[in-house]
PDB file of N, CA and C in Angstrom:
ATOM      1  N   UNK A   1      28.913 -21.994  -0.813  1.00  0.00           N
ATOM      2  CA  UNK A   1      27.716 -22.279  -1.561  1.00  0.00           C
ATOM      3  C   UNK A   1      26.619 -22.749  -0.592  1.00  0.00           C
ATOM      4  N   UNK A   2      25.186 -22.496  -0.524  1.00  0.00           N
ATOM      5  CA  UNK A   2      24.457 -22.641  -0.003  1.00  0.00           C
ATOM      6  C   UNK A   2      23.648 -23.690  -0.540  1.00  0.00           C
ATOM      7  N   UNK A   3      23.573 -24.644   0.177  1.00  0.00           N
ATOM      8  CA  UNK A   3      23.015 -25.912  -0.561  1.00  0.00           C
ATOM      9  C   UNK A   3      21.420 -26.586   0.167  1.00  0.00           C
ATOM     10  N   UNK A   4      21.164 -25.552   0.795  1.00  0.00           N
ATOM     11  CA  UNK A   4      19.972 -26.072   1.842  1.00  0.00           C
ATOM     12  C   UNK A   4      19.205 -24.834   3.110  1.00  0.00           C
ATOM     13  N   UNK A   5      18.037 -25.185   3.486  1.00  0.00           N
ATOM     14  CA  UNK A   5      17.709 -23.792   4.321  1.00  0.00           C
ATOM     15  C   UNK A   5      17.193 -24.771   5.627  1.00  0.00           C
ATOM     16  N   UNK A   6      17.673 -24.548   6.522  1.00  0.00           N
ATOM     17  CA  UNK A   6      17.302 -25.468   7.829  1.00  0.00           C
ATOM     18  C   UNK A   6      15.722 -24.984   8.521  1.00  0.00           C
ATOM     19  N   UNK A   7      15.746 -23.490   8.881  1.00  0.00           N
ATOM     20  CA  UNK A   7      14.582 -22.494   8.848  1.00  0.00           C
ATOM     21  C   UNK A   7      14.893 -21.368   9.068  1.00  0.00           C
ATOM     22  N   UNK A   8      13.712 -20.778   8.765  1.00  0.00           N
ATOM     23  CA  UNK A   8      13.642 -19.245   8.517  1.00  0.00           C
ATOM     24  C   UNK A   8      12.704 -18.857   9.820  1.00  0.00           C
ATOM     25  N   UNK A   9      13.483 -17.683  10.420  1.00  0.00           N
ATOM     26  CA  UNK A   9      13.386 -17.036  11.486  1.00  0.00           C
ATOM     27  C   UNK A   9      12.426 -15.881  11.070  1.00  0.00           C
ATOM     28  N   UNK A  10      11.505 -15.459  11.611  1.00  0.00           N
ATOM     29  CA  UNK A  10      10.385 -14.385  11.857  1.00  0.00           C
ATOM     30  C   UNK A  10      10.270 -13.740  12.875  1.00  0.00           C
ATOM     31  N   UNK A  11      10.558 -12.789  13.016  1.00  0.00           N
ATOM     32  CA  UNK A  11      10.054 -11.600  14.214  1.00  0.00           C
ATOM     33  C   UNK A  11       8.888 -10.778  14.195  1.00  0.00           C
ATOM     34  N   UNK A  12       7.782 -11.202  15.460  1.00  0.00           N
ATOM     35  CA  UNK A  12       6.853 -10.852  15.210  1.00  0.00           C
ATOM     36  C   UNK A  12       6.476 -10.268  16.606  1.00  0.00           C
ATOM     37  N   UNK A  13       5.908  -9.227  16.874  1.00  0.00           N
ATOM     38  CA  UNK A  13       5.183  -8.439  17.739  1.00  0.00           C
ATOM     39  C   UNK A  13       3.878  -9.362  18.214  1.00  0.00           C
ATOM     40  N   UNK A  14       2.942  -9.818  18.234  1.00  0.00           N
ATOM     41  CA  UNK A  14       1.992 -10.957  19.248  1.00  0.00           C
ATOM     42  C   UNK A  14       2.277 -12.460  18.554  1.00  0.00           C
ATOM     43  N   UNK A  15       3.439 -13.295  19.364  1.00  0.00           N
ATOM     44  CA  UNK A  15       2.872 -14.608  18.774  1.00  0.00           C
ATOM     45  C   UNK A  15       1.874 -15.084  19.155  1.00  0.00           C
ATOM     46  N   UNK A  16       1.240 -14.742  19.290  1.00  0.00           N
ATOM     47  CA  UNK A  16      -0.394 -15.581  19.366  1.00  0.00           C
ATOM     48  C   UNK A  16      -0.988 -15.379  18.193  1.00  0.00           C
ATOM     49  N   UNK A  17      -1.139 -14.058  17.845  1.00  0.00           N
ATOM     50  CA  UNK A  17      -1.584 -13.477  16.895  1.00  0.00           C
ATOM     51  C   UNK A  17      -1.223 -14.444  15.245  1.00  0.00           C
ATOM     52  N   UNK A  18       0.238 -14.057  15.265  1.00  0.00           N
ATOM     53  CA  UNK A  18       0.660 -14.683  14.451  1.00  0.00           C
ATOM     54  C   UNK A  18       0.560 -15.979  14.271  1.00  0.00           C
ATOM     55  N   UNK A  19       0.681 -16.934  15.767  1.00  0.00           N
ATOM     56  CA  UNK A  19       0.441 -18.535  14.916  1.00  0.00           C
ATOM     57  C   UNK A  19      -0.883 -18.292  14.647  1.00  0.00           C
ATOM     58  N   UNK A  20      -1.536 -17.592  14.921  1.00  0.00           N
ATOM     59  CA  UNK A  20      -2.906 -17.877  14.359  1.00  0.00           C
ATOM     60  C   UNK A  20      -3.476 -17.460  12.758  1.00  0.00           C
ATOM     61  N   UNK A  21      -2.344 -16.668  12.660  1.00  0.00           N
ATOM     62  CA  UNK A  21      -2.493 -16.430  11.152  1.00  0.00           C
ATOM     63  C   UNK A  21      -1.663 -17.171  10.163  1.00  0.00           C
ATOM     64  N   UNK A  22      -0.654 -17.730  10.522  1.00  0.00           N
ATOM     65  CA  UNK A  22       0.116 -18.870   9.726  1.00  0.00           C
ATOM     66  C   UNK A  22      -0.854 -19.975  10.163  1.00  0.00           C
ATOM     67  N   UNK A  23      -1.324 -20.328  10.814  1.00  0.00           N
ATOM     68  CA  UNK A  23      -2.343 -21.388  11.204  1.00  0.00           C
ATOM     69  C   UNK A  23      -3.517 -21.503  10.199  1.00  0.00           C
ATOM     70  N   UNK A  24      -4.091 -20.340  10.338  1.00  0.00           N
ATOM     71  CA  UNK A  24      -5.190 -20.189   9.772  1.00  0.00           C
ATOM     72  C   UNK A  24      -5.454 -19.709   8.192  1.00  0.00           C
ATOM     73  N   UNK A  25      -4.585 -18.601   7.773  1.00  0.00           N
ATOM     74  CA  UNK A  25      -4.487 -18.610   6.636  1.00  0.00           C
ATOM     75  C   UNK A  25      -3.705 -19.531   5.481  1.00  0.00           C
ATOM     76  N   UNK A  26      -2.336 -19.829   6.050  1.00  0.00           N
ATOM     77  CA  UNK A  26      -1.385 -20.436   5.446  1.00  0.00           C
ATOM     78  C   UNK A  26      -2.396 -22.007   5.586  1.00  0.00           C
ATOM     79  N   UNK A  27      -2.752 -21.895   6.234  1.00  0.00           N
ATOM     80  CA  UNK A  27      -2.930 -23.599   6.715  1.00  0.00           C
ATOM     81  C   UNK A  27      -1.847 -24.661   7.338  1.00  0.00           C
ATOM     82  N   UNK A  28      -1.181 -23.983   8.249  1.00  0.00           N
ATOM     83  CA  UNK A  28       0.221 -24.465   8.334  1.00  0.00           C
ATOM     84  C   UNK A  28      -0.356 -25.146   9.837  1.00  0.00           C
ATOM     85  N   UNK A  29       0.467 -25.647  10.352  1.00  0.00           N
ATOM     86  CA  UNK A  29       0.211 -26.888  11.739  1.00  0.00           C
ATOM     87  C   UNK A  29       1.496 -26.813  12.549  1.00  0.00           C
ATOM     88  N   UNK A  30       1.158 -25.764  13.418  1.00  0.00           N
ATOM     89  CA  UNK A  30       2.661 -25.395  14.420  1.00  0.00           C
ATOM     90  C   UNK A  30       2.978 -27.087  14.969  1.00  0.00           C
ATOM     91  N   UNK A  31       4.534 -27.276  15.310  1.00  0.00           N
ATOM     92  CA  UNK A  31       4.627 -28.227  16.058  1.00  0.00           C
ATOM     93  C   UNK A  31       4.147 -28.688  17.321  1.00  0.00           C
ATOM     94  N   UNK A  32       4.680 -29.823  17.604  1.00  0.00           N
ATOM     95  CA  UNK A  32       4.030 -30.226  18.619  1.00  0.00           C
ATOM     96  C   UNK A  32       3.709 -29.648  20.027  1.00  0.00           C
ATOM     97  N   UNK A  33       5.015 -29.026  20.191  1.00  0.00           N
ATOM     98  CA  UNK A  33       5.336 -28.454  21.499  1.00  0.00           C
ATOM     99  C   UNK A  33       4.422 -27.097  21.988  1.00  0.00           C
ATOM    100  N   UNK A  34       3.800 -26.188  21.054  1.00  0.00           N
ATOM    101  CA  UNK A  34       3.345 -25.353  20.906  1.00  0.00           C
ATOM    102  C   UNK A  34       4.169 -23.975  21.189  1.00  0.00           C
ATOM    103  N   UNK A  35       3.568 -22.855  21.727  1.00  0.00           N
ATOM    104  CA  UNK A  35       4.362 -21.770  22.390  1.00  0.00           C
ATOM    105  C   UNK A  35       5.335 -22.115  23.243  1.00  0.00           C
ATOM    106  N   UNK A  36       6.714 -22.197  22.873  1.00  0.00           N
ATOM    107  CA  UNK A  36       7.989 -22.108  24.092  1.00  0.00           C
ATOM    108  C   UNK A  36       8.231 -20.867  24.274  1.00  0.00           C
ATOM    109  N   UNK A  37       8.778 -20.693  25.565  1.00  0.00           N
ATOM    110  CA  UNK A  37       9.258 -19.520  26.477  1.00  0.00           C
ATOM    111  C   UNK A  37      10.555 -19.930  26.493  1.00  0.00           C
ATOM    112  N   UNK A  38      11.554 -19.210  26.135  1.00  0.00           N
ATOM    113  CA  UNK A  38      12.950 -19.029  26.869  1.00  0.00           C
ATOM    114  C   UNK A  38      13.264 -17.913  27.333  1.00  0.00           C
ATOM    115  N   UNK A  39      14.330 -17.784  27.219  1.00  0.00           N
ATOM    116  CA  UNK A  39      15.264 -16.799  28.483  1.00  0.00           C
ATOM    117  C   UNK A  39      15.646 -15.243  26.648  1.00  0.00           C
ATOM    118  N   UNK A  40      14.449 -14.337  27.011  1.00  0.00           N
ATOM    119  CA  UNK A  40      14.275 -13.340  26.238  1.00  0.00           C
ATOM    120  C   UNK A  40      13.379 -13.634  24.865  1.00  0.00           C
ATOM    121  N   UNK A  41      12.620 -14.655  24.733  1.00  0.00           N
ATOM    122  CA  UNK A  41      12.414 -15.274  23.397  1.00  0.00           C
ATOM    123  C   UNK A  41      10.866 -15.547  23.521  1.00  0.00           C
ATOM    124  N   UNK A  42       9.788 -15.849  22.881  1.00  0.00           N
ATOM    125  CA  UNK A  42       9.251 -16.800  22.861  1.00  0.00           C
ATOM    126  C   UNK A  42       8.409 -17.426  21.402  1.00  0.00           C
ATOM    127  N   UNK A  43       8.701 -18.794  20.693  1.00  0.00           N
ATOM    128  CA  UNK A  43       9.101 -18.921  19.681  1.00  0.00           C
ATOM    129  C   UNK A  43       8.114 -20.006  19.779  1.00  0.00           C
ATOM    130  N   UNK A  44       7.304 -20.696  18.327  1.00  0.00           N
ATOM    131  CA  UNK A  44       6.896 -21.870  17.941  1.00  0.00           C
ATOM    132  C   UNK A  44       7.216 -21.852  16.399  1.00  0.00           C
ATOM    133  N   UNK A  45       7.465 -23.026  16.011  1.00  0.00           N
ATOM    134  CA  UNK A  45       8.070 -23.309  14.722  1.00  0.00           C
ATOM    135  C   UNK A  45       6.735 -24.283  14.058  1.00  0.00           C
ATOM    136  N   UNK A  46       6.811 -23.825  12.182  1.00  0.00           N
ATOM    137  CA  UNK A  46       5.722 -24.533  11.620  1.00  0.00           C
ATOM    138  C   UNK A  46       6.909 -25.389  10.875  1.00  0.00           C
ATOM    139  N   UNK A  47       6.763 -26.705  10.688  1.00  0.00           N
ATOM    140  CA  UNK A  47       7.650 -27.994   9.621  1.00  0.00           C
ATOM    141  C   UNK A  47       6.878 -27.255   8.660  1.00  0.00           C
ATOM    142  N   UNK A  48       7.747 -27.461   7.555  1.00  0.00           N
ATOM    143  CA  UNK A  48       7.307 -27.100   6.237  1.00  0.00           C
ATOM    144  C   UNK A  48       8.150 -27.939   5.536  1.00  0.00           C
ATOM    145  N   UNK A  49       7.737 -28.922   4.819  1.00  0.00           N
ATOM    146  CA  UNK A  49       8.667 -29.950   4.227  1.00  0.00           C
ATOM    147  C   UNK A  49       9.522 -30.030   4.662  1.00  0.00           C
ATOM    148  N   UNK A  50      11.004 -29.292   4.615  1.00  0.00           N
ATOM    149  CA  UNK A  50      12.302 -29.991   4.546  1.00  0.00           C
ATOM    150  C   UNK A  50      13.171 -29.191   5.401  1.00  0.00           C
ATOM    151  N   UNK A  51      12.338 -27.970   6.038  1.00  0.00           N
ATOM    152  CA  UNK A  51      12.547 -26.747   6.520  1.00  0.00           C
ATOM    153  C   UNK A  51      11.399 -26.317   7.349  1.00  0.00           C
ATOM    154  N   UNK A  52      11.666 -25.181   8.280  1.00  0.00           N
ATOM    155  CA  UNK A  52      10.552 -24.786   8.811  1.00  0.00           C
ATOM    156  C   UNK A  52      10.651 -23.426   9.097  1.00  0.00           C
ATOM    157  N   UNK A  53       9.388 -22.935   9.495  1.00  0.00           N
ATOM    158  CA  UNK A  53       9.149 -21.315   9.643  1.00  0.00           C
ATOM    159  C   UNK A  53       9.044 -21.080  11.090  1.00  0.00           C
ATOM    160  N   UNK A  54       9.927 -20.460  12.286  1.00  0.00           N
ATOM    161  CA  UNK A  54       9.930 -20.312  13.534  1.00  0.00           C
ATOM    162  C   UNK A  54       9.589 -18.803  13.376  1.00  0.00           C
ATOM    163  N   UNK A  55       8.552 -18.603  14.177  1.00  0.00           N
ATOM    164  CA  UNK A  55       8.276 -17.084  14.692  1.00  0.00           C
ATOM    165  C   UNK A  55       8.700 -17.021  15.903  1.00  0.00           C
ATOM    166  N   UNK A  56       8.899 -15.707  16.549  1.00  0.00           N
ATOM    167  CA  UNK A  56      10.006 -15.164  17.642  1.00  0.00           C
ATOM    168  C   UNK A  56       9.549 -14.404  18.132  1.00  0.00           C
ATOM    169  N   UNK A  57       9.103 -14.152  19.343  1.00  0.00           N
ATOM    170  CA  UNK A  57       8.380 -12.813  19.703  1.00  0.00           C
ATOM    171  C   UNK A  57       9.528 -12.447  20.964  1.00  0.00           C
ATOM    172  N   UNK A  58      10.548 -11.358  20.857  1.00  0.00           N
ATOM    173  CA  UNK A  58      11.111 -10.939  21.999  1.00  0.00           C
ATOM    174  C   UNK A  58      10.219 -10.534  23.217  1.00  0.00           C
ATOM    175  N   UNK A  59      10.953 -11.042  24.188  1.00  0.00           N
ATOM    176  CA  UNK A  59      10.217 -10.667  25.675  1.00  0.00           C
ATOM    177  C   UNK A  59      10.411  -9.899  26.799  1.00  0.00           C
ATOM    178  N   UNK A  60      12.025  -9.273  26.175  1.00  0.00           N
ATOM    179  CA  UNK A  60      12.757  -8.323  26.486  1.00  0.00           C
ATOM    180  C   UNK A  60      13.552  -7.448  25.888  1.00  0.00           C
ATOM    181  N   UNK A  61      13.545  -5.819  26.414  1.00  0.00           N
ATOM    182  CA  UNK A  61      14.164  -4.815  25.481  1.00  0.00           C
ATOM    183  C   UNK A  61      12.767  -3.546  25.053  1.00  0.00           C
ATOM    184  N   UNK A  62      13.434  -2.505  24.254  1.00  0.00           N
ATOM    185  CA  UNK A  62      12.170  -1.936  23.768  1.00  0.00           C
ATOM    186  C   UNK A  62      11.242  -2.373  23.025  1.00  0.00           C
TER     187      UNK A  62
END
């Protein structure tokens, strides 16, 4: 049984683009950290009450 959603993952082609449109339209307020880079990834997450919305932009592959 699923009793809770920790966050929801998004794959998106320009994160820039995109926080700027969850930013701007949604009215949402990425965390603190802003754009992270990892190893194939690069991801910023919006808190959304109790849960949050992480976008994902791969940095490797086709």
């Amino acid at each position: 049984m699923i009793t809770g959603i920790s966050f929801v993952g998004i794959v998106v082609n320009d994160i820039e683009e995109a926080r700027s449109l969850y930013a701007d339209t949604m009215g949402l307020e990425p965390w603190e950290h802003g754009i992270v880079e990892m190893p194939g990834v690069k991801a910023v997450m919006f808190p959304l009450g109790g849960c949050s919305i992480e976008l994902l932009q791969p940095t490797v592959g086709p």
